[in-house]
C-alpha atoms as a PDB file:
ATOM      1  CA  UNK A   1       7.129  20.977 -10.127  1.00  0.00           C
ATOM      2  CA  UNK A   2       8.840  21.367  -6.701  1.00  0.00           C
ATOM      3  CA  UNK A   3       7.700  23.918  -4.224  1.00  0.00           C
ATOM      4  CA  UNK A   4       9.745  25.073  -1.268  1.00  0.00           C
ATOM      5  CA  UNK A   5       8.005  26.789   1.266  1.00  0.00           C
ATOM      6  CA  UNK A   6       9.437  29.253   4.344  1.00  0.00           C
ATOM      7  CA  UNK A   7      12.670  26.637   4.088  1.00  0.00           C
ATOM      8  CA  UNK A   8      15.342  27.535   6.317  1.00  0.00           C
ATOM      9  CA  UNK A   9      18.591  25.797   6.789  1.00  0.00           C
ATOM     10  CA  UNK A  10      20.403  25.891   9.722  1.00  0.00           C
ATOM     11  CA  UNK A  11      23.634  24.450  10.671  1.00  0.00           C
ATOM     12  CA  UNK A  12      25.741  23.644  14.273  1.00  0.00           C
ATOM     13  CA  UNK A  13      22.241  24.944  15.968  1.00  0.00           C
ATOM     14  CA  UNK A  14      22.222  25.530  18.895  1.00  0.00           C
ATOM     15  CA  UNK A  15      26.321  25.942  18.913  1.00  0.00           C
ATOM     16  CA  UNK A  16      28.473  29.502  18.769  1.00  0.00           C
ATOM     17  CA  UNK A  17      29.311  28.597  15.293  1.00  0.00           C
ATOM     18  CA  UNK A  18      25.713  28.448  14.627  1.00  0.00           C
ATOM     19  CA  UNK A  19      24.987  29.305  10.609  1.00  0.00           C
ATOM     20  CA  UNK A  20      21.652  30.054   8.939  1.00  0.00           C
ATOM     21  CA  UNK A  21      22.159  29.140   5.066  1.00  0.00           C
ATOM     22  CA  UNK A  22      18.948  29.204   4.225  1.00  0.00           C
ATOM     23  CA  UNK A  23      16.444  32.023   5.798  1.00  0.00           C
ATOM     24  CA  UNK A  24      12.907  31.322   4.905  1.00  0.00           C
ATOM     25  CA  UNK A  25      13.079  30.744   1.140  1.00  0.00           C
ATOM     26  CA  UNK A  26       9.838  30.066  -1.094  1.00  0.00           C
ATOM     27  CA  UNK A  27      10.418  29.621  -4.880  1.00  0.00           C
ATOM     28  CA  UNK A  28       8.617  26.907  -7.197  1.00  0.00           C
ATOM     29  CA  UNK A  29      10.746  25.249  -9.448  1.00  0.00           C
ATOM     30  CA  UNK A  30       8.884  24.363 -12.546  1.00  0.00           C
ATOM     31  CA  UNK A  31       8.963  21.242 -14.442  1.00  0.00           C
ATOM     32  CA  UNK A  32      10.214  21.192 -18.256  1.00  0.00           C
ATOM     33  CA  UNK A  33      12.585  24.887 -17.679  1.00  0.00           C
ATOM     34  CA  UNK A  34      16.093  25.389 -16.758  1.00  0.00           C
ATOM     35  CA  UNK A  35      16.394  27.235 -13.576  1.00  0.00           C
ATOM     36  CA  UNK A  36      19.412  29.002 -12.240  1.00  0.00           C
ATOM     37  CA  UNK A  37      20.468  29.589  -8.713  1.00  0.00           C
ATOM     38  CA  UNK A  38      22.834  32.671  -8.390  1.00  0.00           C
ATOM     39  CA  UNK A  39      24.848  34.496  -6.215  1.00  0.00           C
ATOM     40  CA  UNK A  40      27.898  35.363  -4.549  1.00  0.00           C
ATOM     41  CA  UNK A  41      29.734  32.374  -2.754  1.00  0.00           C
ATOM     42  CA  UNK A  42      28.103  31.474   0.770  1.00  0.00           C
ATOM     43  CA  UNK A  43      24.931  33.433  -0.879  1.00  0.00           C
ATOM     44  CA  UNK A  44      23.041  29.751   0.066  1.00  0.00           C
ATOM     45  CA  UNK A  45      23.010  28.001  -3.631  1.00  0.00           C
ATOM     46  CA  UNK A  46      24.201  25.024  -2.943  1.00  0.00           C
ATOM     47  CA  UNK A  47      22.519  24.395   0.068  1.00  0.00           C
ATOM     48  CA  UNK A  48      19.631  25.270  -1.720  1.00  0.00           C
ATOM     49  CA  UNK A  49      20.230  23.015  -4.512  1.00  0.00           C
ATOM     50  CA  UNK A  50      21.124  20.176  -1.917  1.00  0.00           C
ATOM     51  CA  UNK A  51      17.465  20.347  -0.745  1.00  0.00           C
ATOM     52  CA  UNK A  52      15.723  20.786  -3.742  1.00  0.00           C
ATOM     53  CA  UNK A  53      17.557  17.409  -4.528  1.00  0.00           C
ATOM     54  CA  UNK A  54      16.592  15.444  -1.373  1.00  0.00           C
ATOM     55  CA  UNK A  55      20.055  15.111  -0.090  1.00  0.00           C
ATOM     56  CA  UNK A  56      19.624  17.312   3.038  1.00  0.00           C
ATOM     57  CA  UNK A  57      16.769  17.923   4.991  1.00  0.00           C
ATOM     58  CA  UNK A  58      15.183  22.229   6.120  1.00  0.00           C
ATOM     59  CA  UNK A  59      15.486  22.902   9.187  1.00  0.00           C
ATOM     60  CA  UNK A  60      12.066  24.780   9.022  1.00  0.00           C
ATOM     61  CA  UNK A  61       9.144  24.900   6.248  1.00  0.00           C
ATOM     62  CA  UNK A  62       8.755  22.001   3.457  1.00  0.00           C
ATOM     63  CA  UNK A  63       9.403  20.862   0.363  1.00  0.00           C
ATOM     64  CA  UNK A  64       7.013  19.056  -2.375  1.00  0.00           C
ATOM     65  CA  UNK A  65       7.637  17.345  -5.615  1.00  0.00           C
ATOM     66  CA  UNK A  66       5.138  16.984  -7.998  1.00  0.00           C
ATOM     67  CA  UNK A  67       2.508  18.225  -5.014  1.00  0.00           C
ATOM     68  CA  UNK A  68       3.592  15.486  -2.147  1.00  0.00           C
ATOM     69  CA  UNK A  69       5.495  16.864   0.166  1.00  0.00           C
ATOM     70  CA  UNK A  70       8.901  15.000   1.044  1.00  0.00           C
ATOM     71  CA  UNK A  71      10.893  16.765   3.077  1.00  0.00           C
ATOM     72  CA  UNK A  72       9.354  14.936   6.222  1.00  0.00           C
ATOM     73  CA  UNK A  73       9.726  11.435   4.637  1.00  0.00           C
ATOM     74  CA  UNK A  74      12.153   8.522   5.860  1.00  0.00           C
ATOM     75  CA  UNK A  75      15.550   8.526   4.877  1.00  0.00           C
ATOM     76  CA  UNK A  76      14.597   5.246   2.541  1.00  0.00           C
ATOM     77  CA  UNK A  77      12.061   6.758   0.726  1.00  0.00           C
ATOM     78  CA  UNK A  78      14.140   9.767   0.304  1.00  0.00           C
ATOM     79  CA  UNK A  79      17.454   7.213  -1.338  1.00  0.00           C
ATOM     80  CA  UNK A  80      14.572   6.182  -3.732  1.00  0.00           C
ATOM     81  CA  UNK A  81      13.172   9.467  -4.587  1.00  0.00           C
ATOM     82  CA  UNK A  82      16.743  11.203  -5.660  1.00  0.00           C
ATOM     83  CA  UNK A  83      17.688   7.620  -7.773  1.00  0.00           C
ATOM     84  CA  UNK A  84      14.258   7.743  -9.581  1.00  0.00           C
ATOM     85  CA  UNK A  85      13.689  11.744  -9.907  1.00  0.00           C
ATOM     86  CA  UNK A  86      17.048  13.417 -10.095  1.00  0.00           C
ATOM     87  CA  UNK A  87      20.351  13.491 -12.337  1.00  0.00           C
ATOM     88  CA  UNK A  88      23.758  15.494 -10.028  1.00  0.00           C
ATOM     89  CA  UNK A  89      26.426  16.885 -11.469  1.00  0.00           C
ATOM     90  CA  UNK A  90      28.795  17.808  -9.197  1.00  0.00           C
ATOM     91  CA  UNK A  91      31.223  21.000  -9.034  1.00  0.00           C
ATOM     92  CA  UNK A  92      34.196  18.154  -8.794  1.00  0.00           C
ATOM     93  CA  UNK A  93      32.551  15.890 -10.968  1.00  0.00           C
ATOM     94  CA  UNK A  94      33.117  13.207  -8.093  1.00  0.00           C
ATOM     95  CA  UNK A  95      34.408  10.392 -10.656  1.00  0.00           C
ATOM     96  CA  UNK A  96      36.312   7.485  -9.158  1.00  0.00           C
ATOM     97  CA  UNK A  97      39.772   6.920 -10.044  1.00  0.00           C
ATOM     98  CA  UNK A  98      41.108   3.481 -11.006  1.00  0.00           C
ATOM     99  CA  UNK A  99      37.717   2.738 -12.626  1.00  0.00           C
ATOM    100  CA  UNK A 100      36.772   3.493 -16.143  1.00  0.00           C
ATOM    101  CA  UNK A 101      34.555   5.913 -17.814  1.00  0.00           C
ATOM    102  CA  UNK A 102      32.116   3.816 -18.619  1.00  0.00           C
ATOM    103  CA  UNK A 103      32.399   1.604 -15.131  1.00  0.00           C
ATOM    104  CA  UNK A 104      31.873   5.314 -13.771  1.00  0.00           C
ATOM    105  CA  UNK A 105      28.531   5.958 -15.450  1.00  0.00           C
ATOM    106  CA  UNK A 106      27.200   2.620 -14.916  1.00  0.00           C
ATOM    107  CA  UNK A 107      27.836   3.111 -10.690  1.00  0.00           C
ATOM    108  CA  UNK A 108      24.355   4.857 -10.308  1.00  0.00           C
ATOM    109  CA  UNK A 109      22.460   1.997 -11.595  1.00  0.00           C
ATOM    110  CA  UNK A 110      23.229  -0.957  -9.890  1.00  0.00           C
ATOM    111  CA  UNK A 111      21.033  -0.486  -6.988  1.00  0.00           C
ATOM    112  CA  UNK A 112      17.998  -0.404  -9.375  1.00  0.00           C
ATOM    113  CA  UNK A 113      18.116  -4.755  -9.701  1.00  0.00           C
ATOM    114  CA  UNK A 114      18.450  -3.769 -13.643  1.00  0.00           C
ATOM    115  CA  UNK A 115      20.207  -6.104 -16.174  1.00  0.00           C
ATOM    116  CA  UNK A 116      23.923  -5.620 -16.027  1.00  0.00           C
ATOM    117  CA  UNK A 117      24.074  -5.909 -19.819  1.00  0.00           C
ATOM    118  CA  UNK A 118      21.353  -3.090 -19.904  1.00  0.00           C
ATOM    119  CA  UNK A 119      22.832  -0.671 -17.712  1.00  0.00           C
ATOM    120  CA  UNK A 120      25.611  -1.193 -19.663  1.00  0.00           C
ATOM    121  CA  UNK A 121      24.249  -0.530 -23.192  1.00  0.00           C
ATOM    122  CA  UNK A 122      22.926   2.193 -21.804  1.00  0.00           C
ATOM    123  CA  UNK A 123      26.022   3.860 -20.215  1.00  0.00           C
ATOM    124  CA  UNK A 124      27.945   3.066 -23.577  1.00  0.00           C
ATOM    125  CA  UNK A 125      24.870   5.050 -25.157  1.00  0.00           C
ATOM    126  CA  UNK A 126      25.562   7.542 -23.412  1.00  0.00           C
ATOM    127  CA  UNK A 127      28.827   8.258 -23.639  1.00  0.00           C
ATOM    128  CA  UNK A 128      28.467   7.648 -27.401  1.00  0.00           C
ATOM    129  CA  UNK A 129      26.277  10.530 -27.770  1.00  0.00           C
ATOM    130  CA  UNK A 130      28.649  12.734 -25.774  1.00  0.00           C
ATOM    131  CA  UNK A 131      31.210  11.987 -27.718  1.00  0.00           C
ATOM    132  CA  UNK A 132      33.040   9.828 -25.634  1.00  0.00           C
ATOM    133  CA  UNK A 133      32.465   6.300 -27.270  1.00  0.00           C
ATOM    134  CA  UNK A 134      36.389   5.835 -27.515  1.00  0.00           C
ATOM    135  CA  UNK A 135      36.886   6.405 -23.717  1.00  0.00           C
ATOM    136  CA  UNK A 136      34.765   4.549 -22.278  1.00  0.00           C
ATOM    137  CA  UNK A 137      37.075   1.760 -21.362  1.00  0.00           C
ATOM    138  CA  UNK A 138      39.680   4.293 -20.481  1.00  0.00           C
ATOM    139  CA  UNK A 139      40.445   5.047 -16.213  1.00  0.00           C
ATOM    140  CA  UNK A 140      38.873   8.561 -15.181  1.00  0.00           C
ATOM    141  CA  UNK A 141      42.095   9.885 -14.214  1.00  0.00           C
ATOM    142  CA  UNK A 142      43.346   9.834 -17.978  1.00  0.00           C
ATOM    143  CA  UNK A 143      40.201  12.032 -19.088  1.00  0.00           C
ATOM    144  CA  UNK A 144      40.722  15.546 -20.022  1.00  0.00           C
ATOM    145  CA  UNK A 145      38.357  18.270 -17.864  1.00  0.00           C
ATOM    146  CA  UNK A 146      36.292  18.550 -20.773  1.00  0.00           C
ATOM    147  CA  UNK A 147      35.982  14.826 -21.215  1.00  0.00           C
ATOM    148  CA  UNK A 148      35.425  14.404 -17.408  1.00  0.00           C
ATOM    149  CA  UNK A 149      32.635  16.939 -17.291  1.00  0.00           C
ATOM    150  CA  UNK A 150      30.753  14.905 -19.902  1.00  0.00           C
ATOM    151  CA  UNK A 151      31.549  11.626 -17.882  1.00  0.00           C
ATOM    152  CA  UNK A 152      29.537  13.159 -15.101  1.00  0.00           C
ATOM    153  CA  UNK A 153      26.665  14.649 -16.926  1.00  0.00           C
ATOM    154  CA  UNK A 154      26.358  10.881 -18.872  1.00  0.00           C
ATOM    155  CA  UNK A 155      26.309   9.419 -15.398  1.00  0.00           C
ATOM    156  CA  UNK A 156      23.925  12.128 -14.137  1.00  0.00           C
ATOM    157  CA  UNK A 157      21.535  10.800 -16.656  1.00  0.00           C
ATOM    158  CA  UNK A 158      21.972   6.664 -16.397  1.00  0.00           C
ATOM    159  CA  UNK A 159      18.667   6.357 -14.387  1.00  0.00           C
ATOM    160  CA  UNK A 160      16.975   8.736 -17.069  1.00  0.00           C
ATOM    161  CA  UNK A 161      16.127  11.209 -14.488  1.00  0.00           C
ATOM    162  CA  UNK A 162      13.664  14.146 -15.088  1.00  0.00           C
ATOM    163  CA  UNK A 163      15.558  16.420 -13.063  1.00  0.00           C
ATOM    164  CA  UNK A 164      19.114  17.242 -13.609  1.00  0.00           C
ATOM    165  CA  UNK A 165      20.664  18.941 -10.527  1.00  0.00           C
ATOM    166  CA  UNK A 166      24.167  21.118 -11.371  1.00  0.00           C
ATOM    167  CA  UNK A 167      26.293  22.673  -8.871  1.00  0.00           C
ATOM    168  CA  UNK A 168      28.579  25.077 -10.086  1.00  0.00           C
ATOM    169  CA  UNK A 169      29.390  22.801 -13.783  1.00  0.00           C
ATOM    170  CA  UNK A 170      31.451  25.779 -15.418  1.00  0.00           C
ATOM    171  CA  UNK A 171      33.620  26.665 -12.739  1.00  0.00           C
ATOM    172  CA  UNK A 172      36.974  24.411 -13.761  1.00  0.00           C
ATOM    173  CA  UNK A 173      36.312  24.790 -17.536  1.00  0.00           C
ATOM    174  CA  UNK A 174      37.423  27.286 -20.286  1.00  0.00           C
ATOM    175  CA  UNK A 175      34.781  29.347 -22.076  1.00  0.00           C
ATOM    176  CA  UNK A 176      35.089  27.302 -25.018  1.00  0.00           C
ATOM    177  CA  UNK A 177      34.060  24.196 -22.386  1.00  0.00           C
ATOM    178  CA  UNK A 178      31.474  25.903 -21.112  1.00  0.00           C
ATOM    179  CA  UNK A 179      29.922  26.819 -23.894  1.00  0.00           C
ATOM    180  CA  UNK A 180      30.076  23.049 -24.815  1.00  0.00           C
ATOM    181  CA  UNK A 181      28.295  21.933 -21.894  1.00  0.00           C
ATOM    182  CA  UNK A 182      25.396  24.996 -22.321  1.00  0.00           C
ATOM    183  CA  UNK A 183      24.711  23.060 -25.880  1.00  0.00           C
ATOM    184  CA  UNK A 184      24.645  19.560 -23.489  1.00  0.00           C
ATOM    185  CA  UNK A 185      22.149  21.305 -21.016  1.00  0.00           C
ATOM    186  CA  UNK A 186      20.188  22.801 -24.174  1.00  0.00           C
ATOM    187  CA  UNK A 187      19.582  19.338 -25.368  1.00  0.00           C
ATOM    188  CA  UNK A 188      18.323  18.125 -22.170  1.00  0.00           C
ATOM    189  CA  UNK A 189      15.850  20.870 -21.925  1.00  0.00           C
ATOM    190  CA  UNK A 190      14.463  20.075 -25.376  1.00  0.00           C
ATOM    191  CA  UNK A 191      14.070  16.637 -24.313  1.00  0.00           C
ATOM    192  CA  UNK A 192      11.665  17.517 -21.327  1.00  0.00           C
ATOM    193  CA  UNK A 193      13.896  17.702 -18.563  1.00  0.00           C
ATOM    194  CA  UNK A 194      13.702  20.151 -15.911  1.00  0.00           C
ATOM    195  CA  UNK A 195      17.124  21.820 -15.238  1.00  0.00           C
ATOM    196  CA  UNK A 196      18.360  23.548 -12.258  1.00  0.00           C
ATOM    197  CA  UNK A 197      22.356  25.071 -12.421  1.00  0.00           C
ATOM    198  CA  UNK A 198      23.382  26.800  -9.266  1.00  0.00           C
ATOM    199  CA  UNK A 199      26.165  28.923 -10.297  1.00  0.00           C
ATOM    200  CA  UNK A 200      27.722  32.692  -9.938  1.00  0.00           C
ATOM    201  CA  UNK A 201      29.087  32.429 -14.002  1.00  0.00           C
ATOM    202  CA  UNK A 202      27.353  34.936 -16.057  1.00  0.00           C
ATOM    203  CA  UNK A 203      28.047  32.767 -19.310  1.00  0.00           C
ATOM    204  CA  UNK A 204      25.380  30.584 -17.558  1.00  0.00           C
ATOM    205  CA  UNK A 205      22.840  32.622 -16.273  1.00  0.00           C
ATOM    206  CA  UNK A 206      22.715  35.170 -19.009  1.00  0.00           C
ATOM    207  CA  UNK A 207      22.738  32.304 -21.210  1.00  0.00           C
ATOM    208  CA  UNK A 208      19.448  31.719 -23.285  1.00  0.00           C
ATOM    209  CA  UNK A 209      19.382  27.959 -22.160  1.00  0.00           C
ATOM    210  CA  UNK A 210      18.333  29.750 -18.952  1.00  0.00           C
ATOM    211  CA  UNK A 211      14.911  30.189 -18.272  1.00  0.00           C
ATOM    212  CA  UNK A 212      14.404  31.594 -14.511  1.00  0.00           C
ATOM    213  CA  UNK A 213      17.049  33.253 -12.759  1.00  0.00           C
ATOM    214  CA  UNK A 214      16.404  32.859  -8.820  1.00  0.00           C
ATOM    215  CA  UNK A 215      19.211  35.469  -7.567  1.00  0.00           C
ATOM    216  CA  UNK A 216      20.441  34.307  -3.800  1.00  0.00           C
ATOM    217  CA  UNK A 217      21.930  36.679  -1.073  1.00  0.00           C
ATOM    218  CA  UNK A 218      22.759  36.091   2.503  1.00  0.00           C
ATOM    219  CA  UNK A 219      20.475  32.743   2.657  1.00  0.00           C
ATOM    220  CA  UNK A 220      17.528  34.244   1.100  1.00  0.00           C
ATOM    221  CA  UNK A 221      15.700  34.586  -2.565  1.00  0.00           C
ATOM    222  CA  UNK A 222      17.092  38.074  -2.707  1.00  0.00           C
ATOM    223  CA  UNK A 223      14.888  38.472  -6.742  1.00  0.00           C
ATOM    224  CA  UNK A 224      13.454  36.368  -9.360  1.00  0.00           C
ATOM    225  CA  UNK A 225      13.371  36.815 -12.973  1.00  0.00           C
ATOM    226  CA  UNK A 226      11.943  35.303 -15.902  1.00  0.00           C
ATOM    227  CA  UNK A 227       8.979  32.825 -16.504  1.00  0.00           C
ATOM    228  CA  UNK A 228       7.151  32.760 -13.208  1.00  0.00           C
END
């Protein structure tokens, strides 16, 4: 579970371009559900998602995973906390060209002191089941969008994460792709994961892989709806 309490966000404080994102926001996120962030663009989802996943810090209130709070912890202790707890998949997907698939999904793991050979039965596991097994020695930059978008959910999940973080997955792919990664994102869920997709696509939040819809306007939790 991860609880955010009166979080604000602010940005250039302090400046004239001064910008609130985030206005006092308190939703629990709860473990084992897929959660989706909407909204109009500059509504505050990403931001939102950003904190949830320990890669930016409120400006105001606090945040707590699994009951501790972390929001107020060093910068070290956060690096560990997003490795061990959370899986991102990023609107660009973030892959690095010149390297392979599989040396892409692999990347996330070498900081952990695991095996190479491990990480990298595990990251040719992983592509396997994506249905990637015969691109995994092929460079990035030869991978269809499709193909890409599974490349960054398989390295999303490397460090078998139990939360998988997704900022706007849908918005370079066809229906037909997005539709494909819903059935990905299905999976997870059934496996335990907890899911949260920030995204304005209504093929994702109407979507019955959805389980909470937290609806975000002008930096705030403008509705909620769905299991608690």
């Amino acid at each position: 579970m991860i609880e955010l309490t009166d979080v604000t966000k602010v940005y250039n404080a302090g400046r004239p371009n001064e910008f609130a994102a985030l206005r006092g926001v308190s939703i629990t996120i709860d473990g084992r559900v897929c959660t989706a962030l909407t909204g109009p663009s500059g509504s505050g989802k990403t931001t939102l998602l950003s904190l949830i996943g320990c890669m930016a810090r409120p400006t105001a209130g606090r945040i707590a995973l699994g009951g501790e709070v972390v929001s107020s912890l060093p910068e070290r202790f956060l690096t560990e906390i997003r490795r061990r707890t959370f899986g991102f998949i990023f609107q660009q997907f973030h892959l690095i060209r010149g390297l392979t698939a599989l040396e892409n999904v692999m990347l996330p793991a070498y900081p952990t002191g695991r095996a190479l050979q491990s990480i990298r039965d595990d990251a040719l596991g992983l592509l396997g089941r994506l249905g990637l097994a015969s691109k995994a020695e092929g460079k990035v930059e030869w991978l269809s969008g499709g193909e890409a978008q599974r490349v960054a959910i398989a390295r999303a999940l490397i460090n078998d994460p139990a939360v998988i973080l997704a900022d706007e997955p849908t918005a370079h792919l066809d229906t037909a792709l997005s539709l494909e990664f819903l059935e990905i994102m299905r999976s997870l869920r059934r496996e335990g994961r907890t899911l949260v997709i920030a995204s304005h696509d209504p093929l994702v939040y109407e979507s019955d892989v959805v389980d909470r819809v937290v609806a975000m306007r002008d930096g705030t939790a403008a509705g909620v709806r769905g299991a608690r």
